[in-house]
C-alpha atoms as a PDB file:
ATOM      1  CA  UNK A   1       6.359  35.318  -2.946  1.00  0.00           C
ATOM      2  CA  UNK A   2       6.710  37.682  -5.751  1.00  0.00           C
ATOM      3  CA  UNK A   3       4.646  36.630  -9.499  1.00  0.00           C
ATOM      4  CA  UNK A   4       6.580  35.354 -12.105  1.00  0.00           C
ATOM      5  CA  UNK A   5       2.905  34.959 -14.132  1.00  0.00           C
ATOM      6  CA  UNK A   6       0.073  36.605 -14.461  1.00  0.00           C
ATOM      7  CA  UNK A   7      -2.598  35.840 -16.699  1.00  0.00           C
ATOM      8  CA  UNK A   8      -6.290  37.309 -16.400  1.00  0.00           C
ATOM      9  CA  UNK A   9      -9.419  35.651 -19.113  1.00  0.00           C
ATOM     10  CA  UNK A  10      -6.768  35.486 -22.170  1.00  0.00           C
ATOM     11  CA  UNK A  11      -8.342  34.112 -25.366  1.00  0.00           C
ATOM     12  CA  UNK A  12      -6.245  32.924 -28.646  1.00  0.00           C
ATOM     13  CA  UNK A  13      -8.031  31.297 -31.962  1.00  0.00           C
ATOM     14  CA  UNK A  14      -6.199  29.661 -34.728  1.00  0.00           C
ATOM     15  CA  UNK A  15      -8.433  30.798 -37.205  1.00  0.00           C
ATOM     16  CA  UNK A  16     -12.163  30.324 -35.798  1.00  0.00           C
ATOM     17  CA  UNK A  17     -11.249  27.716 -33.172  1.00  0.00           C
ATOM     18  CA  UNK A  18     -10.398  29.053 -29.880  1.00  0.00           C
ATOM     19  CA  UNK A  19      -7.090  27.349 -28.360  1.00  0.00           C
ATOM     20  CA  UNK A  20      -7.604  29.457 -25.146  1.00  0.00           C
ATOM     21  CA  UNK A  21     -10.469  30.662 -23.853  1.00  0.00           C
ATOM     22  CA  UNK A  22     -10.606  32.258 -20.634  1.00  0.00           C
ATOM     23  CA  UNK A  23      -7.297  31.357 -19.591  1.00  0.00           C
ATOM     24  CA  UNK A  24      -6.342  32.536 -16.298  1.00  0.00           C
ATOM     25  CA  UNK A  25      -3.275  31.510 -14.063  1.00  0.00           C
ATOM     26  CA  UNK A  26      -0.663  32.960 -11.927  1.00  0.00           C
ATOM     27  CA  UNK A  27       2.902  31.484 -10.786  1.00  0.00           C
ATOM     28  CA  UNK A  28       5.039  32.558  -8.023  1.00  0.00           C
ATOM     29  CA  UNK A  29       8.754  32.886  -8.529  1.00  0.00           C
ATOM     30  CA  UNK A  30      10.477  29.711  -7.397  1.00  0.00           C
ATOM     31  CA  UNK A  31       7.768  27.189  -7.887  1.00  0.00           C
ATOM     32  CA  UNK A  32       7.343  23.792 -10.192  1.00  0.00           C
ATOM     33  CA  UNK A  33       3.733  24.427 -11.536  1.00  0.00           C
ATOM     34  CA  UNK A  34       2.595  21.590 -13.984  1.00  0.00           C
ATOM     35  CA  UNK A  35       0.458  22.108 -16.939  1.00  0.00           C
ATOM     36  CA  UNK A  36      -2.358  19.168 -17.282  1.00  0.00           C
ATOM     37  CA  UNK A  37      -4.751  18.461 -20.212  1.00  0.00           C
ATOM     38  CA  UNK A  38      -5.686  16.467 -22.963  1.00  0.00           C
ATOM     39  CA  UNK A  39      -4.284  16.799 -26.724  1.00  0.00           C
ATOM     40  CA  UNK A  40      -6.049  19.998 -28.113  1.00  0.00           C
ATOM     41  CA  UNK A  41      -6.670  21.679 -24.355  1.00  0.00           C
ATOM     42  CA  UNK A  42      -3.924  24.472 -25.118  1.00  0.00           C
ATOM     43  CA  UNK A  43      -1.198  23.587 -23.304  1.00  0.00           C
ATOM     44  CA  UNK A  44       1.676  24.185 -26.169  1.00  0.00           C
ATOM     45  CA  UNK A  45      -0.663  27.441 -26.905  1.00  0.00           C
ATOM     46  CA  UNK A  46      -0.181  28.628 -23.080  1.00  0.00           C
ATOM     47  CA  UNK A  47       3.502  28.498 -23.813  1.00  0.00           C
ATOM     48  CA  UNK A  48       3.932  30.571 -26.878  1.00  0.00           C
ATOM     49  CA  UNK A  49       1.289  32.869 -26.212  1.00  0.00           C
ATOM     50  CA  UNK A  50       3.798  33.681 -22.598  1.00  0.00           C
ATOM     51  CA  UNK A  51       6.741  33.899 -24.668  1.00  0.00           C
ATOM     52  CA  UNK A  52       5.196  36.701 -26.904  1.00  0.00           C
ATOM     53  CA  UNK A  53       5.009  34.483 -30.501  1.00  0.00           C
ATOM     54  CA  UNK A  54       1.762  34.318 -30.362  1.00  0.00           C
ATOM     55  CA  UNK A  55      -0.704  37.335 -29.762  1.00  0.00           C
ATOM     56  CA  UNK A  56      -3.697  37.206 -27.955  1.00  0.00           C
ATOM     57  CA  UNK A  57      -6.988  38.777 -28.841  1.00  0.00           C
ATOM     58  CA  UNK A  58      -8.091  39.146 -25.186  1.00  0.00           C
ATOM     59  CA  UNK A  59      -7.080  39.585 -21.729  1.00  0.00           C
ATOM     60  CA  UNK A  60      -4.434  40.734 -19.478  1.00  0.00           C
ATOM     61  CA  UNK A  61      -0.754  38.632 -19.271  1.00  0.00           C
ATOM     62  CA  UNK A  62       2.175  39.765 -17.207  1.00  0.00           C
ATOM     63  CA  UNK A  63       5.729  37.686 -17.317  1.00  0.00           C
ATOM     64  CA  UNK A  64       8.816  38.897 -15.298  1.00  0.00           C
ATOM     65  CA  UNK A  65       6.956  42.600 -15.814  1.00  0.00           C
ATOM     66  CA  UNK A  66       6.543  42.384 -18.997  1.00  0.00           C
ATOM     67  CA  UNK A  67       3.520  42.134 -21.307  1.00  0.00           C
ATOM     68  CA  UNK A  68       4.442  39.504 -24.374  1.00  0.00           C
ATOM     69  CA  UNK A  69       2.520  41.499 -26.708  1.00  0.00           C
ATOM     70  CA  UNK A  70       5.226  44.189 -26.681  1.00  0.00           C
ATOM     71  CA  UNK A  71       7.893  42.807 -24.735  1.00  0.00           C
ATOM     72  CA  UNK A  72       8.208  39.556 -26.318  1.00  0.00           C
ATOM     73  CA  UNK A  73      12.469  39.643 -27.093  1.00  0.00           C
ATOM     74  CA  UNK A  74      13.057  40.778 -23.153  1.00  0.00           C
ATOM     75  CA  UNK A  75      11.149  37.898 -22.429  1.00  0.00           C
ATOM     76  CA  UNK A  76      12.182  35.339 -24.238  1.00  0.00           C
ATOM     77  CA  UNK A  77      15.797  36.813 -23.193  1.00  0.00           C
ATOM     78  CA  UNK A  78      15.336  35.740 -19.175  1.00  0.00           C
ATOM     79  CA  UNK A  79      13.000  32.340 -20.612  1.00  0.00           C
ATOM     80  CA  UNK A  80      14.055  29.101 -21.438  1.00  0.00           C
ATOM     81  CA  UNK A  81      12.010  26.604 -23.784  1.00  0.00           C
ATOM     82  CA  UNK A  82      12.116  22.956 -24.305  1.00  0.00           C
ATOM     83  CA  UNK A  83      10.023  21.894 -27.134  1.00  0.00           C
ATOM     84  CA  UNK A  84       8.423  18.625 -27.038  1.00  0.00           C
ATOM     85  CA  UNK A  85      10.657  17.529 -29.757  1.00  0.00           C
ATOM     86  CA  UNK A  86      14.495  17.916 -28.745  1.00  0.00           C
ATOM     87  CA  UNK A  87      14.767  21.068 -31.870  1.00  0.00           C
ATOM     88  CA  UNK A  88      18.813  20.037 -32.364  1.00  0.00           C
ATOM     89  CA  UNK A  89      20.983  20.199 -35.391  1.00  0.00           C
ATOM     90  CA  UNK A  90      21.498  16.486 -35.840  1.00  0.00           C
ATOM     91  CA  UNK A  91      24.569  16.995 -38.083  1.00  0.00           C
ATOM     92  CA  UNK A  92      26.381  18.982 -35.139  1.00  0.00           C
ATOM     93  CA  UNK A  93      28.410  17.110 -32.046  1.00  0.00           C
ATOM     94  CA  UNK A  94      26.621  18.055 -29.075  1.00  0.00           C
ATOM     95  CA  UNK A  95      29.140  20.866 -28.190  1.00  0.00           C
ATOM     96  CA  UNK A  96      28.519  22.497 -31.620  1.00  0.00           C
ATOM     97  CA  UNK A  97      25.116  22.613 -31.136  1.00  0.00           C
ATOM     98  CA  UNK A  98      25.893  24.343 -27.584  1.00  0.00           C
ATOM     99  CA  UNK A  99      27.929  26.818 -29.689  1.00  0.00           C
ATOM    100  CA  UNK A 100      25.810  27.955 -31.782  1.00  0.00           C
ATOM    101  CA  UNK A 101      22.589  28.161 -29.487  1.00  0.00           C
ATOM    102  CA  UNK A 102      24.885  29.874 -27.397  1.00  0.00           C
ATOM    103  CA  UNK A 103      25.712  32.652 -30.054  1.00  0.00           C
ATOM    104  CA  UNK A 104      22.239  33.520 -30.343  1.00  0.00           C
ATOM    105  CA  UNK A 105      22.080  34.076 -26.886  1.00  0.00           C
ATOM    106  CA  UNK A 106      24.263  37.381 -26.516  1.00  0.00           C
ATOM    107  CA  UNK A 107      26.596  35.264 -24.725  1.00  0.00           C
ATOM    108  CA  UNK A 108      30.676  36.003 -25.168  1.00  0.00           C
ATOM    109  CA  UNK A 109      32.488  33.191 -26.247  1.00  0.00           C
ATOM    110  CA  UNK A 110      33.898  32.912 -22.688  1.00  0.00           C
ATOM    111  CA  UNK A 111      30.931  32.585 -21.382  1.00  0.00           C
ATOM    112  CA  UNK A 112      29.736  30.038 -24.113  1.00  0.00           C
ATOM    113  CA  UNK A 113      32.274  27.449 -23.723  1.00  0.00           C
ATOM    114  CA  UNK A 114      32.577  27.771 -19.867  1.00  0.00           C
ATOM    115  CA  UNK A 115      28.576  27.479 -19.814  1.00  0.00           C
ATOM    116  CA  UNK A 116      28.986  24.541 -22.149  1.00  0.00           C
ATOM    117  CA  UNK A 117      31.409  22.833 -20.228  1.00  0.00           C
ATOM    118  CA  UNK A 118      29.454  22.934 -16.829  1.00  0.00           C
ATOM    119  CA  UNK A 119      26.487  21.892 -18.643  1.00  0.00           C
ATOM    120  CA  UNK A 120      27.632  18.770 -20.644  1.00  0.00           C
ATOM    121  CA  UNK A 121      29.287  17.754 -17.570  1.00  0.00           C
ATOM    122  CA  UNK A 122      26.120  18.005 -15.326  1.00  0.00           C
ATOM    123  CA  UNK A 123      23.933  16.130 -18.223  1.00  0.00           C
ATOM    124  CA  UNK A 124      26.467  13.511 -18.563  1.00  0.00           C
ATOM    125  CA  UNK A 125      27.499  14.420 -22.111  1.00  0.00           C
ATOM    126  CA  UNK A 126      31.340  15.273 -21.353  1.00  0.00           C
ATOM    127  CA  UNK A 127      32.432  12.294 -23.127  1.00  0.00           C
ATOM    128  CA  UNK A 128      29.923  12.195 -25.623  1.00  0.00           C
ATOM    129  CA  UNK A 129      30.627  16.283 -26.858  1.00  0.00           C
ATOM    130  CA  UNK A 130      32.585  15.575 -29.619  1.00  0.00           C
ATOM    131  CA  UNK A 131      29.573  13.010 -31.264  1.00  0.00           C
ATOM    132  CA  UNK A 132      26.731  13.917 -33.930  1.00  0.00           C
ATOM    133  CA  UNK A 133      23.629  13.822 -32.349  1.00  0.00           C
ATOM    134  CA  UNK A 134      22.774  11.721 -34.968  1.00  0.00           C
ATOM    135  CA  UNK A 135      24.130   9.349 -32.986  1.00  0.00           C
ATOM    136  CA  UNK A 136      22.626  10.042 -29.760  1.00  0.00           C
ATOM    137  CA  UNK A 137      19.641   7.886 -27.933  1.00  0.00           C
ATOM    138  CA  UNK A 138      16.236   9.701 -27.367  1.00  0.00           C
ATOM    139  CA  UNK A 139      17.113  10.082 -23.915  1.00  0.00           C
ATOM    140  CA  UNK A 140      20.875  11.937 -24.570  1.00  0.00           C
ATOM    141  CA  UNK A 141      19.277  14.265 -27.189  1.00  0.00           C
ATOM    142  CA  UNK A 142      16.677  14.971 -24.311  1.00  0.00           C
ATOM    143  CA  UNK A 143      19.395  15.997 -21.679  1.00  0.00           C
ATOM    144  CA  UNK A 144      21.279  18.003 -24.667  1.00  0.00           C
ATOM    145  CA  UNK A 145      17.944  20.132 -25.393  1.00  0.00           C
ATOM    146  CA  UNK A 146      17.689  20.818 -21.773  1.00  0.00           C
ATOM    147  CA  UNK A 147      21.107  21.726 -21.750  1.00  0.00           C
ATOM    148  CA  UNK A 148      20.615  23.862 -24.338  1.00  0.00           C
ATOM    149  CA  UNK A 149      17.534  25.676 -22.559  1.00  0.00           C
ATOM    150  CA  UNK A 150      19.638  26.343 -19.879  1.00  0.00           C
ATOM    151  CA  UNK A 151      22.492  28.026 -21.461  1.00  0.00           C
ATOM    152  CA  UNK A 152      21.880  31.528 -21.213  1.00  0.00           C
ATOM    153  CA  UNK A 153      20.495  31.045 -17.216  1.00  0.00           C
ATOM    154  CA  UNK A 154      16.899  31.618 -17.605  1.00  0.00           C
ATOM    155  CA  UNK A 155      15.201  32.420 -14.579  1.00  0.00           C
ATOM    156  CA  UNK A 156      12.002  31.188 -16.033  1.00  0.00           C
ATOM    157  CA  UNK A 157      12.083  27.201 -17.811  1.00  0.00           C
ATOM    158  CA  UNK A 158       8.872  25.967 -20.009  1.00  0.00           C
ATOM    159  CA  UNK A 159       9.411  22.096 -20.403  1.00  0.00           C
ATOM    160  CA  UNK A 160       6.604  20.789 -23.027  1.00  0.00           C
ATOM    161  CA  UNK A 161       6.360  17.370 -22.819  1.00  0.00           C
ATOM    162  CA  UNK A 162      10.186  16.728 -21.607  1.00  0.00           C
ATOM    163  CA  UNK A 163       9.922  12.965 -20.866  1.00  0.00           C
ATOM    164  CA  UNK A 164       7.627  11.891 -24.170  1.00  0.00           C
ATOM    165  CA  UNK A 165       8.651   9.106 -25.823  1.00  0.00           C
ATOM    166  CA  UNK A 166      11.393   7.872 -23.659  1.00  0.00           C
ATOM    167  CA  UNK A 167      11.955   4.825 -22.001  1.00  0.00           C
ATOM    168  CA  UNK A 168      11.204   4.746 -17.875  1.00  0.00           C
ATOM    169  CA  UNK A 169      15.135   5.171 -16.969  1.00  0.00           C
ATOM    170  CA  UNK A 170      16.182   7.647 -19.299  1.00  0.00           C
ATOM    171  CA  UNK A 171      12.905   9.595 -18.092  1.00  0.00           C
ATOM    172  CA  UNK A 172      13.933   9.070 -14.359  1.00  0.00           C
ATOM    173  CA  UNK A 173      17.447  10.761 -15.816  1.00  0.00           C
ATOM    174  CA  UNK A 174      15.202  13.637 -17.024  1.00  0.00           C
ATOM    175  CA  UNK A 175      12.991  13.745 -14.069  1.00  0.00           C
ATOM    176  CA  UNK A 176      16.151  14.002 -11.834  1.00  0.00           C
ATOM    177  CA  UNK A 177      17.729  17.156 -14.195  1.00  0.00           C
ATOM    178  CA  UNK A 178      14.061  19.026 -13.531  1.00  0.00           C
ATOM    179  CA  UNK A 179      14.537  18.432  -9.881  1.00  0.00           C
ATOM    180  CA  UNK A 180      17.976  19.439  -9.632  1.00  0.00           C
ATOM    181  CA  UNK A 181      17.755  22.697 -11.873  1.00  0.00           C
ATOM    182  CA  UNK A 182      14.281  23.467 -10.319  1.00  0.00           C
ATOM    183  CA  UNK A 183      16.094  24.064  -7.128  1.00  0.00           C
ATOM    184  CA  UNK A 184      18.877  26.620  -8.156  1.00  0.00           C
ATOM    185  CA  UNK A 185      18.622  30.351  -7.933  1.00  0.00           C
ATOM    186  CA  UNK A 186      15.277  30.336  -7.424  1.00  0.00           C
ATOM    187  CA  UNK A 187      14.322  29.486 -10.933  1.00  0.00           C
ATOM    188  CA  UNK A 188      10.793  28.965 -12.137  1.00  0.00           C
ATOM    189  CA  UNK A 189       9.624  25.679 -14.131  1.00  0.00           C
ATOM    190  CA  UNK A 190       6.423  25.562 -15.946  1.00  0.00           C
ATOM    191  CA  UNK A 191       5.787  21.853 -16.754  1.00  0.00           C
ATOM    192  CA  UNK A 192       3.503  20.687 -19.832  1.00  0.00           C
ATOM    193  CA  UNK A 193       3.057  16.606 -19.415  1.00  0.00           C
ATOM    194  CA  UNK A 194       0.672  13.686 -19.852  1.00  0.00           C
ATOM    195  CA  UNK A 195       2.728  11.993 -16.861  1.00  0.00           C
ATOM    196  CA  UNK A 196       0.469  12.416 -14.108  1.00  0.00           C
ATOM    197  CA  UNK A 197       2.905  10.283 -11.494  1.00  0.00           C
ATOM    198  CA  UNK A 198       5.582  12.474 -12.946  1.00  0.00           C
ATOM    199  CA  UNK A 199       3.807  16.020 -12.202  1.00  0.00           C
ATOM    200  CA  UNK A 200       3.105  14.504  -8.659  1.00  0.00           C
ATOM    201  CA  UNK A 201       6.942  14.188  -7.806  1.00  0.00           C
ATOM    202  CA  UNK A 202       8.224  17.444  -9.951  1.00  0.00           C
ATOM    203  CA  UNK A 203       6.398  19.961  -9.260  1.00  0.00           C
ATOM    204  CA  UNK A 204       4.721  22.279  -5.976  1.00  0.00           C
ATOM    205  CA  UNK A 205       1.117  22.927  -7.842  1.00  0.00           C
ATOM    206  CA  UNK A 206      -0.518  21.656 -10.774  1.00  0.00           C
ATOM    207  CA  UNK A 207      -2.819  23.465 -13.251  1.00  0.00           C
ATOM    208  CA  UNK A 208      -5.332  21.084 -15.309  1.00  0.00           C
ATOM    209  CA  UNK A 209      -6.531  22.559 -18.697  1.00  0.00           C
ATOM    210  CA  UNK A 210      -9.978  21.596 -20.359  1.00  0.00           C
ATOM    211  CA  UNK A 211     -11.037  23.275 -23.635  1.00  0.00           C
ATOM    212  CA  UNK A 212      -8.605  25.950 -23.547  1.00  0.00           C
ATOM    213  CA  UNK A 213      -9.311  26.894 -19.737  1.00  0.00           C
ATOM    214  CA  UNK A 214      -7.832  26.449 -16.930  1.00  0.00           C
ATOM    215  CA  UNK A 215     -10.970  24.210 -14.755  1.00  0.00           C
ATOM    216  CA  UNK A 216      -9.187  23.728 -11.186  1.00  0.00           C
ATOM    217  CA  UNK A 217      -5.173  24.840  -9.736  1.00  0.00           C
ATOM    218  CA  UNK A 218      -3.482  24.475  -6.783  1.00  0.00           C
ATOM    219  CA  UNK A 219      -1.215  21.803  -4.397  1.00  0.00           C
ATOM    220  CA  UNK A 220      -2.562  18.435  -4.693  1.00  0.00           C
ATOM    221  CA  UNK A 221      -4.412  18.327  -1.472  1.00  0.00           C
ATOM    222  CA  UNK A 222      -6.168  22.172  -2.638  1.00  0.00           C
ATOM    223  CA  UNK A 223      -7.641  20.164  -5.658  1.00  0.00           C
ATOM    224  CA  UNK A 224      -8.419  17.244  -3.469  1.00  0.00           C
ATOM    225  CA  UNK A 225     -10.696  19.561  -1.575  1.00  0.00           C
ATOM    226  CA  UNK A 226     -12.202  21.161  -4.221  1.00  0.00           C
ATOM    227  CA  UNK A 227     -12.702  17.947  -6.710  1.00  0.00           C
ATOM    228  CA  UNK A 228     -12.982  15.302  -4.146  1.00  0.00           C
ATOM    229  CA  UNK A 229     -13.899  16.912  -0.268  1.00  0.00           C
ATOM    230  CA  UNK A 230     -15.108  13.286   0.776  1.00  0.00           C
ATOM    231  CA  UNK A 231     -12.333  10.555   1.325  1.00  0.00           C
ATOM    232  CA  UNK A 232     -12.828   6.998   0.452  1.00  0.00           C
ATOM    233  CA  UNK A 233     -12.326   4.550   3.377  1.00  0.00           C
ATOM    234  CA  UNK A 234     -12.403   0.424   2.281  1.00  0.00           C
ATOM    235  CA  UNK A 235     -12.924  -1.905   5.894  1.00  0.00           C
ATOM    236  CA  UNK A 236     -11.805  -5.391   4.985  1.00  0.00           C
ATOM    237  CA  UNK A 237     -13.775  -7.861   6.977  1.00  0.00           C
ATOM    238  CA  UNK A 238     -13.606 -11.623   7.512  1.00  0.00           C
ATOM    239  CA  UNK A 239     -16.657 -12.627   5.882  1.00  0.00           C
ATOM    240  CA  UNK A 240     -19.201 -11.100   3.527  1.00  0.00           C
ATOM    241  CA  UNK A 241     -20.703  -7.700   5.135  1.00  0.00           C
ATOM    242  CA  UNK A 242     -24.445  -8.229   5.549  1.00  0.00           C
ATOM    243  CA  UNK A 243     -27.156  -5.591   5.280  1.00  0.00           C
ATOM    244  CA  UNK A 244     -27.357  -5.199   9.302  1.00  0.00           C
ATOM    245  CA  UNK A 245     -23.607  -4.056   9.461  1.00  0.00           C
ATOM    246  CA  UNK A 246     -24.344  -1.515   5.927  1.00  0.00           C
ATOM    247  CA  UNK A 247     -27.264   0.003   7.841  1.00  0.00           C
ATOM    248  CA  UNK A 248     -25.238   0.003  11.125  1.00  0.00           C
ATOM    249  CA  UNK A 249     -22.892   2.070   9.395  1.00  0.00           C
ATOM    250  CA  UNK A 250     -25.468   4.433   7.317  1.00  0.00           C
ATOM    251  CA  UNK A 251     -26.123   6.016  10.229  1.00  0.00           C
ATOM    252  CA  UNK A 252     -23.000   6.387  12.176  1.00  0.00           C
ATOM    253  CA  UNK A 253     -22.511  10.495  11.783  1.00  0.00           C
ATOM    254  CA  UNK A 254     -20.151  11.836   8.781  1.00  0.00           C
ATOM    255  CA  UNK A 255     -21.235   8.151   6.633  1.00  0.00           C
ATOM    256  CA  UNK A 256     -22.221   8.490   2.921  1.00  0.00           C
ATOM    257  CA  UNK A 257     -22.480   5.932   0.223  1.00  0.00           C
ATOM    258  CA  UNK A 258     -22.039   3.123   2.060  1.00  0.00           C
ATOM    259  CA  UNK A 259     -21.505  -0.270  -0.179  1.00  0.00           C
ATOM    260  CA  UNK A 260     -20.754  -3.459   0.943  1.00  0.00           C
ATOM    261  CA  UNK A 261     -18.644  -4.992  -1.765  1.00  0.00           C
ATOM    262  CA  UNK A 262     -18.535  -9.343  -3.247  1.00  0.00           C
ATOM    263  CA  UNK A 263     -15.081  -9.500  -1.399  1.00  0.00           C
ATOM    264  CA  UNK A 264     -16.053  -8.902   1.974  1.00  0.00           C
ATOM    265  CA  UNK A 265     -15.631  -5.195   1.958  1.00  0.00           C
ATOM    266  CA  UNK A 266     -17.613  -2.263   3.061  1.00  0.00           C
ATOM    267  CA  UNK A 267     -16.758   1.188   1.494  1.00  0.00           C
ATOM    268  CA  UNK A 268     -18.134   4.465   2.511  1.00  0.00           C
ATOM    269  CA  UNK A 269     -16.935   8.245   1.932  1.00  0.00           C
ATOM    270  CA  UNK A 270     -16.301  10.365   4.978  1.00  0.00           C
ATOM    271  CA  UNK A 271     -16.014  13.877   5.649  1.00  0.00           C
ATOM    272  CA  UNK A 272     -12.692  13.435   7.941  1.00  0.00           C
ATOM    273  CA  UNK A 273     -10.237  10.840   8.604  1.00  0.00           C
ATOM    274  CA  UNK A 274     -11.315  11.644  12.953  1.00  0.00           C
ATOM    275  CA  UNK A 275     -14.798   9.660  11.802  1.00  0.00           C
ATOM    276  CA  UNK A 276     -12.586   6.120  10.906  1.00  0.00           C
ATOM    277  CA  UNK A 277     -12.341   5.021  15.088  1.00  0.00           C
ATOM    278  CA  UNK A 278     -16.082   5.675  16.131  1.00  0.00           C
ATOM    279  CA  UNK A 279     -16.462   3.002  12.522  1.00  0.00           C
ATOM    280  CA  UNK A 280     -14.319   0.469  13.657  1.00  0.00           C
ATOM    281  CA  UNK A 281     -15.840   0.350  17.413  1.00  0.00           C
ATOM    282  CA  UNK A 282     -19.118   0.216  15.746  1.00  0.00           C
ATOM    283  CA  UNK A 283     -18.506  -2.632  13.622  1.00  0.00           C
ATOM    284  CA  UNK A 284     -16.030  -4.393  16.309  1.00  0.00           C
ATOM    285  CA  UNK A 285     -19.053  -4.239  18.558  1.00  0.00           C
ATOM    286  CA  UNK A 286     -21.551  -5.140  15.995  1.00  0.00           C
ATOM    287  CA  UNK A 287     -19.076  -8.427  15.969  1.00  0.00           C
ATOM    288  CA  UNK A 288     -17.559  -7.982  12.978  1.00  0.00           C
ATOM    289  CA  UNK A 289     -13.740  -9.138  12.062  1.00  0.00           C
ATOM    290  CA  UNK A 290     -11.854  -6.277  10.203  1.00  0.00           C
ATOM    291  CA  UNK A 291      -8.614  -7.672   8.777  1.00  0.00           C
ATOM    292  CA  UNK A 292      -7.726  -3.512   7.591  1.00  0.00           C
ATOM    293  CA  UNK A 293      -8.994  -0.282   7.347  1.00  0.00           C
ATOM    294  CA  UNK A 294      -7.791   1.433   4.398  1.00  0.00           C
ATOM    295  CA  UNK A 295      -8.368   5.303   3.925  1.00  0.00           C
ATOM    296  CA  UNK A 296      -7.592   6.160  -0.228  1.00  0.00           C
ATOM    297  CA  UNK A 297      -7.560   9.920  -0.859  1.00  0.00           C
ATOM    298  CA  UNK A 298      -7.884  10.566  -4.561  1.00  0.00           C
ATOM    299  CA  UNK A 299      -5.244  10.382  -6.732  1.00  0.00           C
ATOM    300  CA  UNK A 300      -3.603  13.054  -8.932  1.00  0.00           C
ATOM    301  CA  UNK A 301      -5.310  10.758 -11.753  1.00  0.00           C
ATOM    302  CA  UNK A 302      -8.608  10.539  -9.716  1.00  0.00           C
ATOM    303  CA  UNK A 303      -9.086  14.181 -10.040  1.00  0.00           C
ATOM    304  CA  UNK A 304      -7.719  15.124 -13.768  1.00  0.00           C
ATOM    305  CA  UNK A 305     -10.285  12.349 -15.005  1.00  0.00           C
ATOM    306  CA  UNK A 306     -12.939  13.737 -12.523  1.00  0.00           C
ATOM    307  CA  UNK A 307     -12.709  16.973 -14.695  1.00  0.00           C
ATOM    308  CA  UNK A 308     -11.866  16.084 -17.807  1.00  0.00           C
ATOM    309  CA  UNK A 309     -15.119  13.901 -17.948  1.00  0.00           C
ATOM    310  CA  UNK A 310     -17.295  16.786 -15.820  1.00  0.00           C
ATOM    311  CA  UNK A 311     -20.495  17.817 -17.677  1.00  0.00           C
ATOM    312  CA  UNK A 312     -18.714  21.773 -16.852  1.00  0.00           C
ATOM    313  CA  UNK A 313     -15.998  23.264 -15.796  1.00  0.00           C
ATOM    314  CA  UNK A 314     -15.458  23.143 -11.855  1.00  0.00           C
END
């Protein structure tokens, strides 16, 4: 897969405060890669620093071939941003504001109004095209700013925040535009969210930022491994677990941390899922009554608050 982004220890300070520090990460051409962190962890920063508005003091950044510092208008000329605020002219109908974006895109007019079309059609705005967007819910204005991203055919899409402050089903609307454009022409998305649930479904790797750093990447099972290598296993017994079925189970091989919880459950963390049957004979033979077994691998929320709350960066 070729590299879309390339970004080696860059650093950026808004005055004294550094808003990246270290910042390293690389995206392959084609892929969904989410963008993770708290308020303040330099997530927005990330973004304009790639698109050449903001200048680094430090490191080494490569996007579509180009280095932002220099090359910032050929970038932004293949890119497409969605601010976390929809960034519309209110006063315009929706197909005015497609217009004019358009005309700052070195687009023909041609090409503006057939681009339009297609677009207000696929965002369900046909009928709506000829409104203010003064009158339009959170949710339309959303779908009209992603429109707008989209006009000129970027090969490479930075969503900040796309879904905030919308209710669940005009989100889900959003949601399913991401997965649908994602999927064209090989086109790159960079995703900035607080939605973990929502990274999970969009996107092919996720990124999680702490204190202007990127502290772990990859797919969700890659940061499983590194953040959480032991999986959780609950066995739900009839009964309270006693002591002799806890120490029966301590020192079965691949058993750590074994609890025995108020509700007549044991827990324990394994090193692999083959150690589960040799459990269950143990305790079936030990006579105890196990109503389920439940394995729980950690969560996409499990391992953002793992790091966000590590003492350092893993």
């Amino acid at each position: 897969m070729s590299e879309v982004i390339g970004c080696k220890h860059v650093s950026f300070k808004y005055n004294s405060v550094h808003a990246l520090k270290d910042f390293s990460l690389n995206v392959n051409r084609g892929e969904v890669v989410a963008l993770l962190g708290p308020n303040g962890a330099g997530k927005t920063t990330s973004i304009r620093v790639l698109n050449g508005l903001l200048t680094p003091e430090s490191g080494a950044i490569n996007v579509l071939g180009f280095d932002p510092r220099q090359d910032g208008a050929q970038i932004r000329a293949r890119t497409g941003v969605l601010t976390e605020t929809p960034a519309l002219y209110e006063r315009l109908t929706a197909r005015q504001n497609l217009t004019f974006f358009g005309s700052l895109s070195d687009l023909s007019r041609s090409e503006v109004e057939e681009r339009s079309n297609r677009l207000l059609e696929v965002f369900n705005l046909q009928q709506r095209s000829q409104d203010r967007v003064e009158t339009f819910s959170k949710g339309m204005k959303q779908r009209l700013a992603l429109a707008r991203a989209l006009l000129h055919d970027p090969e490479l899409l930075f969503l900040d925040e796309p879904t905030s402050d919308l209710d669940p089903e005009a989100a889900k609307q959003v949601q399913d535009l991401i997965l649908e454009i994602s999927g064209h022409d090989n086109r790159t998305v960079i995703l900035c969210t607080h939605r973990l649930l929502e990274a999970e479904k969009l996107c092919d790797r996720v990124a999680i930022m702490k204190n202007g750093r990127v502290a772990a990447a990859g797919t969700l099972d890659e940061l499983r491994s590194q953040v959480f290598p032991m999986l959780q296993v609950y066995f739900h017994l009839v009964g309270k677990a006693d002591e002799t079925l806890v120490k029966l189970l301590s020192q079965l091989p691949g058993a750590n941390e074994v609890k025995a919880l108020s509700d007549g459950e044991v827990t324990l963390s394994v090193d692999s899922e083959d150690r589960i049957p040799a459990m269950v004979s143990a305790l079936v033979n030990a006579g105890a009554a196990i109503k389920a077994v439940e394995p729980r691998r950690a969560t996409l929320e499990d391992i953002y608050l793992r790091l966000q709350h590590a003492g350092e960066e893993m």
